[in-house]
Protein backbone atom coordinates (compact mmCIF):
# COMPACT_ATOMS: atom_id res chain seq x y z
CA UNK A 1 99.79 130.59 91.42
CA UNK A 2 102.68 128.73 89.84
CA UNK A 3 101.11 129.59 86.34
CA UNK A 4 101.12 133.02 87.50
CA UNK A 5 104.90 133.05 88.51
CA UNK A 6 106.10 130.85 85.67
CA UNK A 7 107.99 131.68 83.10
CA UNK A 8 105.07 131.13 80.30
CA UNK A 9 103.09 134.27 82.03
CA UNK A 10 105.73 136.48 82.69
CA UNK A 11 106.54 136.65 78.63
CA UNK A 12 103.53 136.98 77.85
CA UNK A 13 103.45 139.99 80.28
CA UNK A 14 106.72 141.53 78.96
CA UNK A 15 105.46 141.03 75.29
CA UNK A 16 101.92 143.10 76.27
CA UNK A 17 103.51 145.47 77.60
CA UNK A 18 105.88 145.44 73.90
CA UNK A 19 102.94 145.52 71.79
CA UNK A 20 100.81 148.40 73.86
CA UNK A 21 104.25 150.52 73.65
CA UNK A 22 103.91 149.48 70.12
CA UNK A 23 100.35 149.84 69.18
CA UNK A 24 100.43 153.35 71.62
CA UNK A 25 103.22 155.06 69.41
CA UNK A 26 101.58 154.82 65.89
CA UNK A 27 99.59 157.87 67.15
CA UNK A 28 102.86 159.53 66.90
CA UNK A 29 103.98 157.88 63.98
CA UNK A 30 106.85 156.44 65.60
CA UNK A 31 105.31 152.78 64.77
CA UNK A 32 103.00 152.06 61.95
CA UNK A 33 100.05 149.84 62.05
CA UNK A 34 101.19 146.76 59.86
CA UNK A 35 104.35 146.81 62.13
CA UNK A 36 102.49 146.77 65.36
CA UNK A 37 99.54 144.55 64.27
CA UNK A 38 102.88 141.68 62.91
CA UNK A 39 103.91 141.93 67.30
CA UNK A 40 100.60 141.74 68.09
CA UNK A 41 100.29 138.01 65.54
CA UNK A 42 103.47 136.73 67.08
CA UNK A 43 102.57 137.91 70.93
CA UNK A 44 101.72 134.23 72.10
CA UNK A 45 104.59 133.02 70.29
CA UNK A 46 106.88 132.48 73.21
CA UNK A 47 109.98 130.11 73.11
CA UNK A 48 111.88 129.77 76.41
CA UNK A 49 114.33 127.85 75.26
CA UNK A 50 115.44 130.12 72.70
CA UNK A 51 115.51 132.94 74.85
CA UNK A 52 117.41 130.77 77.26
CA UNK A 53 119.80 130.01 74.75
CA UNK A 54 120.37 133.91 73.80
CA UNK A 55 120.79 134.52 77.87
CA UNK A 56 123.81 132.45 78.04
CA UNK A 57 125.75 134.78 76.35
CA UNK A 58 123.79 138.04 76.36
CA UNK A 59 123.50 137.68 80.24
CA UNK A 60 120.28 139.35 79.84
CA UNK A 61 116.81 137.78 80.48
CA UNK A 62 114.91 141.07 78.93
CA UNK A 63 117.34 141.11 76.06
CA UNK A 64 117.21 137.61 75.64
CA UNK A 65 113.65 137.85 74.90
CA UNK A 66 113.59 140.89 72.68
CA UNK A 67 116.22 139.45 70.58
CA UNK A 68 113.47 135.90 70.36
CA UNK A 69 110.34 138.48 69.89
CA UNK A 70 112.32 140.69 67.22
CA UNK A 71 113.34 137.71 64.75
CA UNK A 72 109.90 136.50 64.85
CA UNK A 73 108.36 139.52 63.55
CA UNK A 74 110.75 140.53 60.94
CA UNK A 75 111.32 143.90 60.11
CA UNK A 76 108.49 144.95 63.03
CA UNK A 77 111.41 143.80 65.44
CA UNK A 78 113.19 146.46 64.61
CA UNK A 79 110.84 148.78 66.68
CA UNK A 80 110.66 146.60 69.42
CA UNK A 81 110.93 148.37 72.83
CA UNK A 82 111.52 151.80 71.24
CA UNK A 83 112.57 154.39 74.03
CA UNK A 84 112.00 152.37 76.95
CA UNK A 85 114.60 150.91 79.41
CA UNK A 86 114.36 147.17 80.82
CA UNK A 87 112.38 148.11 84.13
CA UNK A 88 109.76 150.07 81.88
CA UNK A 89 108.90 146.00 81.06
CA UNK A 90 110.25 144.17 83.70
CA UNK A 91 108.72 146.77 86.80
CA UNK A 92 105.50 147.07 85.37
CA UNK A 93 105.22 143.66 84.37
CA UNK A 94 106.31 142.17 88.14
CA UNK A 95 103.09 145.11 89.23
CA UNK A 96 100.64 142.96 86.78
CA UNK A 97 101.81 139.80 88.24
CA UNK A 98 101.03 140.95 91.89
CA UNK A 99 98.11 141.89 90.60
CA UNK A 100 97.31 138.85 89.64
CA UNK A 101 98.26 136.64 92.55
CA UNK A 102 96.23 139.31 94.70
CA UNK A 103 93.09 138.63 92.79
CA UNK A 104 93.83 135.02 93.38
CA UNK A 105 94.68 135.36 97.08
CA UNK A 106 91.48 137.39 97.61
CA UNK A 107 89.30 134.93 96.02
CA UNK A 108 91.08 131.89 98.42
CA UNK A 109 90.78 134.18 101.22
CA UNK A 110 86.77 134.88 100.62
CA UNK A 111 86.29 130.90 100.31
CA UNK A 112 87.90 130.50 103.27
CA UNK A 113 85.60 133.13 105.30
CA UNK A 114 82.41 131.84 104.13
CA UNK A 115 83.48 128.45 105.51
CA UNK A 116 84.04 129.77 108.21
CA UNK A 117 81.44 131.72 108.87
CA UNK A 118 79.40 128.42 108.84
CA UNK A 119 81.55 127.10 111.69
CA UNK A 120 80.82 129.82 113.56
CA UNK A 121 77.34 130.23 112.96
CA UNK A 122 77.49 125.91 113.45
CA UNK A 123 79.00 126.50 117.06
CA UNK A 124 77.72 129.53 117.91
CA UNK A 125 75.98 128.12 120.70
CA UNK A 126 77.98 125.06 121.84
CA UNK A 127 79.93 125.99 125.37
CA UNK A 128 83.91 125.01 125.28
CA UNK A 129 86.52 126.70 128.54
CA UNK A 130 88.17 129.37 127.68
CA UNK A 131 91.72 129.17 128.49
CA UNK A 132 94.43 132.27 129.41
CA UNK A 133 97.53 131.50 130.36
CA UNK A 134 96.81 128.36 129.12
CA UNK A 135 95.21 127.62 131.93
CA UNK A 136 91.10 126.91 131.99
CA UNK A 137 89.83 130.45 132.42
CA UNK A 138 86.05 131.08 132.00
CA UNK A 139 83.52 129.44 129.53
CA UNK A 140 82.72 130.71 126.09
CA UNK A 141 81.54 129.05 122.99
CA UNK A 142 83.13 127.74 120.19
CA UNK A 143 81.44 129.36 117.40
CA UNK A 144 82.62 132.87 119.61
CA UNK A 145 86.68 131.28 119.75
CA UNK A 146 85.96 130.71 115.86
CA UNK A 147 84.95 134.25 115.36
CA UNK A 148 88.18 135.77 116.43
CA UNK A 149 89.95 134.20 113.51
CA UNK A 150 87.14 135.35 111.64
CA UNK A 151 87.58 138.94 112.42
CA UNK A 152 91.05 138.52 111.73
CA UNK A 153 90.77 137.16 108.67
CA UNK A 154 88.23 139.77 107.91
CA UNK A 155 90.34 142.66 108.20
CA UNK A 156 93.29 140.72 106.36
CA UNK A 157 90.95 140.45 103.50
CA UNK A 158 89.93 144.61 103.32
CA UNK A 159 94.05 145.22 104.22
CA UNK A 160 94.44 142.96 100.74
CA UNK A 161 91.66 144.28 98.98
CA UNK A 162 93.02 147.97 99.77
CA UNK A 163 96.48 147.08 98.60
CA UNK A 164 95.50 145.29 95.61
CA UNK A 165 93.18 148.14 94.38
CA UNK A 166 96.12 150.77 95.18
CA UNK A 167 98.73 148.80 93.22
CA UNK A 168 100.76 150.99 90.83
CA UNK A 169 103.37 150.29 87.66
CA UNK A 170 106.84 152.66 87.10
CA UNK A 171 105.08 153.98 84.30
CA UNK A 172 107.53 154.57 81.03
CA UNK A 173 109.90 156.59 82.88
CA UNK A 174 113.49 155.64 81.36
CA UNK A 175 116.68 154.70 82.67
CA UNK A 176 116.45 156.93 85.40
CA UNK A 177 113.13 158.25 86.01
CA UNK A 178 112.84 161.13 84.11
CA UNK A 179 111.36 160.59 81.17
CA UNK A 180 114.05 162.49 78.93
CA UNK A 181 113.80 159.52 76.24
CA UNK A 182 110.04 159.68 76.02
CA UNK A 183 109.98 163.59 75.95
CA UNK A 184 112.50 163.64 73.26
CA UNK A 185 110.22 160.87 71.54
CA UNK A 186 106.73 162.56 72.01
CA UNK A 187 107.50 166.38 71.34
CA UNK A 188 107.66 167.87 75.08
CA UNK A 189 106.29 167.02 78.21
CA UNK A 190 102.63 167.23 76.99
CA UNK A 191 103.43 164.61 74.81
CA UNK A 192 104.65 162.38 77.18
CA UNK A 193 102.12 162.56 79.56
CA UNK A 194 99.43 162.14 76.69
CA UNK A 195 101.06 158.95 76.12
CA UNK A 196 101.94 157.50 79.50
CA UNK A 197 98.23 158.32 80.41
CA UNK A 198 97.02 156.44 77.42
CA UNK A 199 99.35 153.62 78.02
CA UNK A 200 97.98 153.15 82.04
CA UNK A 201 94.53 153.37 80.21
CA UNK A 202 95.41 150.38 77.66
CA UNK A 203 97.30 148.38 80.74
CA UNK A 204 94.39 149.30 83.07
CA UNK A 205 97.48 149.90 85.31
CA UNK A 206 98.00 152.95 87.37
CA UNK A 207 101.32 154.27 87.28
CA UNK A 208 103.33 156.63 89.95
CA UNK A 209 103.84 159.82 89.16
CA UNK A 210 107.39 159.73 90.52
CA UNK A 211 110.30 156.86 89.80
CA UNK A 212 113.41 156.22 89.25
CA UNK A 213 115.23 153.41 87.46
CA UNK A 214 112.12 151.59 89.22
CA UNK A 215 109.01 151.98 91.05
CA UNK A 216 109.60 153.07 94.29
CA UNK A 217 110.41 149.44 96.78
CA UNK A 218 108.72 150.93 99.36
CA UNK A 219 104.79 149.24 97.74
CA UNK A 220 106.69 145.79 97.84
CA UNK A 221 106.94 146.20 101.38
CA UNK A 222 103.56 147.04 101.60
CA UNK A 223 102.52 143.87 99.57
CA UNK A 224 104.41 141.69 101.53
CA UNK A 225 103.07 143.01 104.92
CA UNK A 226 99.68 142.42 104.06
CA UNK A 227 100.68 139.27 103.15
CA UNK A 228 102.67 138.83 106.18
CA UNK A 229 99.64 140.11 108.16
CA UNK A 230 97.71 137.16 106.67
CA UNK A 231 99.89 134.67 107.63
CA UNK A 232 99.95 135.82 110.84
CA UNK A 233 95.90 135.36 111.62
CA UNK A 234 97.07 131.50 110.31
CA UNK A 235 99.51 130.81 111.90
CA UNK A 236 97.51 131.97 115.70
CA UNK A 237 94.65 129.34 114.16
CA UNK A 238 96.91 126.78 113.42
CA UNK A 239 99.02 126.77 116.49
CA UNK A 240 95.63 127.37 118.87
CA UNK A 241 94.56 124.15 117.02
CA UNK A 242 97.68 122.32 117.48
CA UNK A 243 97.27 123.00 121.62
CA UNK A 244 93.50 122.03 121.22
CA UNK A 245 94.51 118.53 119.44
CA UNK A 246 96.81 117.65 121.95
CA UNK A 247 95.88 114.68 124.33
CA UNK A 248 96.13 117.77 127.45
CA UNK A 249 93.08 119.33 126.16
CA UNK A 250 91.97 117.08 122.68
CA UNK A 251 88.59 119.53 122.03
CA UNK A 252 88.86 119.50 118.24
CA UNK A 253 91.69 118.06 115.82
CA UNK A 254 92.64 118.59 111.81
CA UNK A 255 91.09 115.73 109.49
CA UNK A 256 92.53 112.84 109.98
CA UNK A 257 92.21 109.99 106.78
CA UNK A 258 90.99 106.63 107.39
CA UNK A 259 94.41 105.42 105.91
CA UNK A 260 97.12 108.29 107.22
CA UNK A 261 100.14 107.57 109.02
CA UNK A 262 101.29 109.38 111.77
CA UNK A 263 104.31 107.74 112.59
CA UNK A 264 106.43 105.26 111.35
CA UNK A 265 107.66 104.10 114.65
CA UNK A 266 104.17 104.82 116.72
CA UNK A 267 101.02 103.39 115.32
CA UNK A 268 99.07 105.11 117.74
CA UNK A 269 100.26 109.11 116.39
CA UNK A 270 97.79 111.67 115.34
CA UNK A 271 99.99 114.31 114.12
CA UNK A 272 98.47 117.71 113.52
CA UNK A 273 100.50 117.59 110.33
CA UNK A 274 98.27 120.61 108.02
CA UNK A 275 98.18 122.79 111.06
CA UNK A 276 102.06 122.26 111.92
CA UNK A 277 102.92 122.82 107.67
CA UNK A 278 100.48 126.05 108.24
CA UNK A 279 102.93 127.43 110.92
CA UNK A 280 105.82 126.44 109.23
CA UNK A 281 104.83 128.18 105.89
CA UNK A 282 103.66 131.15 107.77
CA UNK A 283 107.25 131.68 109.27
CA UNK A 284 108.35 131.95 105.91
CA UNK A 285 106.12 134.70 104.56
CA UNK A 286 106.64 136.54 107.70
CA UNK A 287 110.41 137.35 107.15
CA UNK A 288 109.41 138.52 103.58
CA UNK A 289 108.88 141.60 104.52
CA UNK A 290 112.16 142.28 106.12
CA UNK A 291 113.59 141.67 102.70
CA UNK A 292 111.39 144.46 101.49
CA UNK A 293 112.37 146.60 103.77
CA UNK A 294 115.72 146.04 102.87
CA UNK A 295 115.66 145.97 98.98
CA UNK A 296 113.94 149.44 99.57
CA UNK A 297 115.99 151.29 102.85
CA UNK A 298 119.75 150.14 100.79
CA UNK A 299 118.10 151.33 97.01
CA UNK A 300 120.39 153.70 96.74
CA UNK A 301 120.16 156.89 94.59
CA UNK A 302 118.33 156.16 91.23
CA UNK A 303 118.85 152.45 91.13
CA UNK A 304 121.01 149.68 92.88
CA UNK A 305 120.65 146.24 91.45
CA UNK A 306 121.21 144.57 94.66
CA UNK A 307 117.56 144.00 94.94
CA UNK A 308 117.61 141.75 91.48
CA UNK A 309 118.26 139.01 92.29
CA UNK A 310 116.36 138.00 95.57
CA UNK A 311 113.03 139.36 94.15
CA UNK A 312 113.84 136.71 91.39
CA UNK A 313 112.19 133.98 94.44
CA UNK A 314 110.87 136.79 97.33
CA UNK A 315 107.39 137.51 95.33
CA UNK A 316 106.87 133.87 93.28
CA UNK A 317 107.54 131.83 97.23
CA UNK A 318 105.85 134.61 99.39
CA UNK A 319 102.62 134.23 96.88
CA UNK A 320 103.31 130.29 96.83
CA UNK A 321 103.35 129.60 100.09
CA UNK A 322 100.36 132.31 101.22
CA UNK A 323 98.47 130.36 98.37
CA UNK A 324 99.42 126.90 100.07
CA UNK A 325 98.26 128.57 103.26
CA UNK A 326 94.88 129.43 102.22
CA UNK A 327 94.52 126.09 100.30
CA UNK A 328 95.74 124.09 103.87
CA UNK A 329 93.07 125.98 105.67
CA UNK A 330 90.17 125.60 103.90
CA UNK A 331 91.07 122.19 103.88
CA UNK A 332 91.03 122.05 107.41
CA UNK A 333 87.96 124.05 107.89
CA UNK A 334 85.72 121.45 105.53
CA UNK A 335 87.25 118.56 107.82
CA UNK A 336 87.33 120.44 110.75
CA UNK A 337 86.94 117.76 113.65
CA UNK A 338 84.95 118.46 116.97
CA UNK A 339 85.32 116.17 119.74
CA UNK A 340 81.47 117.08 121.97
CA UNK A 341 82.53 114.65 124.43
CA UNK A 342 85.98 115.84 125.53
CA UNK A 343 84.05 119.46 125.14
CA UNK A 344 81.95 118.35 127.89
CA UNK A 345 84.46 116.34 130.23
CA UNK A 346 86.58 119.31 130.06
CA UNK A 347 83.50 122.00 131.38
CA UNK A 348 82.56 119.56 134.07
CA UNK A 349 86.30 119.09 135.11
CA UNK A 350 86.87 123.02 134.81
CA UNK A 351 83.74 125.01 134.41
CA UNK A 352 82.75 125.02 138.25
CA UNK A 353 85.91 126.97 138.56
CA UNK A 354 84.40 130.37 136.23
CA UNK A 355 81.27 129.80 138.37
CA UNK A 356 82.91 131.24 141.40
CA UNK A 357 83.10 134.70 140.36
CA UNK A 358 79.15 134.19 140.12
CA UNK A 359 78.67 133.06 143.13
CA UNK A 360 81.05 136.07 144.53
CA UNK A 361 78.79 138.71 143.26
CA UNK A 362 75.66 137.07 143.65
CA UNK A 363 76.44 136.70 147.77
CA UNK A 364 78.13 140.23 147.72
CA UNK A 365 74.46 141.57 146.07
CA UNK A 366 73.03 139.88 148.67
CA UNK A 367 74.57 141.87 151.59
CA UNK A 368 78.11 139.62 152.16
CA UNK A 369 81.86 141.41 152.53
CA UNK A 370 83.37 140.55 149.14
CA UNK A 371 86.86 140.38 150.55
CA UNK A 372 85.79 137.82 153.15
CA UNK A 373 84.00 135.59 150.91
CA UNK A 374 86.98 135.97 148.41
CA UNK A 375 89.71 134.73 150.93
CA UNK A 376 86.37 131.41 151.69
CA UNK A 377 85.87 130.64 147.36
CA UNK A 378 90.08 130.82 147.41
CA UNK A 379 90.66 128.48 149.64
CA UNK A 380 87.59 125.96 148.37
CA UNK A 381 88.72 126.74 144.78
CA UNK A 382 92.53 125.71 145.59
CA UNK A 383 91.52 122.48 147.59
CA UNK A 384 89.69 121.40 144.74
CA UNK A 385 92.41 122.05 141.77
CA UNK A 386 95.00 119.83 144.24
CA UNK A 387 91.70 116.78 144.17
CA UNK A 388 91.59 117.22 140.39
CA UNK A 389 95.60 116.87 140.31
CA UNK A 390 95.11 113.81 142.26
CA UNK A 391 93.29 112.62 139.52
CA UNK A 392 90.11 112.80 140.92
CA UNK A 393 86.87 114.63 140.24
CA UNK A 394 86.68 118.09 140.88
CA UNK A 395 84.36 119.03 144.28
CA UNK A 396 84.20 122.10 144.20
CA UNK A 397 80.14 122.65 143.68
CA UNK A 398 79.65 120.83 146.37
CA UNK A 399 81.89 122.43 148.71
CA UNK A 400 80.48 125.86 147.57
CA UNK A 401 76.86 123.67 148.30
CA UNK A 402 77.84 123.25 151.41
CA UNK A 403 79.99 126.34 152.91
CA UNK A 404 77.75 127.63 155.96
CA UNK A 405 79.59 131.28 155.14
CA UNK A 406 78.20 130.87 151.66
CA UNK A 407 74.60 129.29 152.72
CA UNK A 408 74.16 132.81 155.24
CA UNK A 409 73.78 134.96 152.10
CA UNK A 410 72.05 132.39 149.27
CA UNK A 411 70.28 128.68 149.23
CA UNK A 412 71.63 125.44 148.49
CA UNK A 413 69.35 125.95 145.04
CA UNK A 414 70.59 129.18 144.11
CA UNK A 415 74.41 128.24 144.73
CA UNK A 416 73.82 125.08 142.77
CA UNK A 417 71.74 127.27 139.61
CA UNK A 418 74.84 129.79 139.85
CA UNK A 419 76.95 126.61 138.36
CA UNK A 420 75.29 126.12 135.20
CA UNK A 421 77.94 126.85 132.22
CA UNK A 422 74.98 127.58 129.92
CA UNK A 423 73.97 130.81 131.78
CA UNK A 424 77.57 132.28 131.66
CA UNK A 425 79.22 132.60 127.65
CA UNK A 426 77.95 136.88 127.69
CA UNK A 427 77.64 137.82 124.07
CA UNK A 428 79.64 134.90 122.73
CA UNK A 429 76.80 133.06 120.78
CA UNK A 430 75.22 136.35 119.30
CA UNK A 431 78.27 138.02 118.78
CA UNK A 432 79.52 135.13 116.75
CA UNK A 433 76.38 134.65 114.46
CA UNK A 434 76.36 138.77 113.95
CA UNK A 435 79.99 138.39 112.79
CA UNK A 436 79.17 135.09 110.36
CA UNK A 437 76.15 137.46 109.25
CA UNK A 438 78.36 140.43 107.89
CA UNK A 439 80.71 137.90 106.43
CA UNK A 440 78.14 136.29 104.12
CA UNK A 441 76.47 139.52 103.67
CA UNK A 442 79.77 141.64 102.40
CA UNK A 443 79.98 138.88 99.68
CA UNK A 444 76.89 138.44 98.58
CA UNK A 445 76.56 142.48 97.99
């Protein structure tokens, strides 16, 4: 991604996009072949420094490089750019670029769902409570908690895909959007349109068919939504797994090396370090697209350059730290650890608790008045949360064993049976492996 974003790549960009103008207007005769096959020899023949040298007093990164490009090629230079305006380059360029990171993002993104479609499909069937409120709720599985960042994910990665294969360039429009340079240039309006089309052909880069000085702002703050959108479904993982490492529940943790350091005061720390750099990149990438909106609400008229300067760092760090992001969580996913044993200690502290709305129906199927059975599982319910405060066990199965309102509708057996965690996770293990299922399929297709 830093390749991408680095200076290297985005001359080689500007100088493709020289040498298609180039190689595009000997049809016209405007450029003849020696002079566009000499840019095409010296293409790869970037020097920053140079063109770092000529910025200093040009003031001018595009001209900078034109003026480095032109005395390499001699008296081809002299053709260089012909008709266009900077943003022809520099817009249509920055469009390749995100095209680029995109394709890079995607591919990160689809490594990190078929990981994670192994999870799930690992843990589709392994109980874990279900908290809401942040309190123990229910039981479901873990493979089924996994699932819902994999549907997330799932439709960040078609919100991408859709974006990416919708990108568009300026075109050649000019200074202003028009086209009045290229007309002139190309013999009317037919003309021009011959050519732009068979430049987007050459560029395999769809243009708009309306600018300005630019391509209209309004796809960068599509971009960075998606993006945004991405970092969201992360950030939820990262911070769910943050609460889930903590000593108050400790169900599953980040890897953890034989030789890390959590602390250089307390020997003892496992900080959740990846997941905790996860939210804190995320947080970043999710104000990008206020930016966007920005650059694009305040672009005023045909152009406005006060957009310049922050998309300079808003695409290159949004891209960075997305890529980090995916990186950080397919890291985690590949060391992903999960603790059985707390699993367990946790259902057996907890779990009775989701059995009572089992045991509820079950009596009221049997003939009892719901509401008065309620107000009896309430009260046995609350006595036992205040024993498990006092840091004992929790009694509640076989209080609900034992309750003669209870034993008038259903048997000792049955009330015991109706406490089984196994019995009560719904559609969580076969919804999960469906889900892992269509992942792996949609990739392998």
């Amino acid at each position: 991604m830093r390749a991408i974003w680095g200076e290297l790549n985005k001359r080689r960009l500007w100088r493709r996009l020289w040498v298609t103008l180039a190689e595009a207007q000997t049809e016209w005769g405007l450029v003849t072949e020696q002079q566009a096959h000499t840019l095409r020899e010296h293409e790869n023949d970037i020097d920053v420094a140079a063109a770092l040298q000529w910025e200093e007093s040009l003031h001018h990164d595009l001209m900078a490089e034109i003026k480095v490009y032109a005395a390499q090629c001699g008296s081809a230079g002299g053709i260089l750019h012909l008709g266009a305006t900077s943003m022809d380059i520099k817009d249509n360029a920055e469009v390749l670029q995100q095209a680029q990171s995109l394709d890079l993002v995607l591919a990160r993104l689809q490594e990190v769902l078929l990981l994670l479609a192994d999870k799930i499909e690992t843990y589709a069937d392994t109980p874990v409570m279900a908290f809401t409120h942040l309190q123990p709720a229910e039981p479901t599985t873990l493979g089924y908690r996994l699932a819902n960042l994999g549907q997330d994910l799932w439709l960040d990665y078609q919100a991408l895909l859709t974006v990416r294969q919708n990108l568009k360039g300026k075109g050649f429009k000019g200074a202003v959007g028009n086209a009045a340079s290229y007309v002139m240039l190309y013999g009317g309006t037919e003309g021009f349109a011959r050519f732009e089309a068979k430049m987007s052909w050459m560029l395999q880069l769809p243009f708009f068919k309306v600018a300005t000085q630019t391509y209209t702002r309004k796809q960068d703050y599509d971009v960075l939504s998606r993006l945004a959108g991405l970092a969201a479904s992360a950030y939820k993982f990262a911070f769910d797994l943050r609460l889930l490492q903590s000593e108050a529940i400790g169900e599953m943790g980040e890897p953890f090396g034989a030789q890390q350091v959590g602390s250089s005061a307390m020997p003892f720390k496992r900080n959740p370090i990846e997941a905790e750099k996860l939210d804190s990149l995320a947080r970043a990438v999710a104000a990008a697209p206020l930016t966007a909106w920005n650059n694009y609400a305040n672009s005023l008229l045909e152009r406005t350059l006060d957009d310049s300067a922050n998309r300079r760092t808003l695409f290159p760090e949004t891209f960075l730290a997305v890529d980090e992001i995916l990186l950080t969580l397919a890291k985690i996913l590949r060391g992903l650890r999960v603790n059985e044993g707390i699993i367990q200690r946790n259902l057996c502290t907890f779990g009775p608790f989701a059995a009572v709305e089992r045991v509820l129906m079950a009596a009221v199927q049997a003939g009892a008045d719901r509401q008065e059975l309620h107000e009896v599982l309430r009260r046995l319910s609350m006595s036992a949360w205040q024993s498990i405060q006092d840091g004992q066990g929790n009694p509640l199965v076989e209080a609900v064993a034992h309750e003669p309102a209870l034993l008038r509708w259903l048997p000792e057996t049955e009330l015991r049976a109706l406490f089984s965690v196994a019995g009560y996770t719904g559609i969580a293990a076969p919804a999960a492996r469906e889900l892992a299922a269509q992942i792996r399929g949609q990739f392998k297709e």
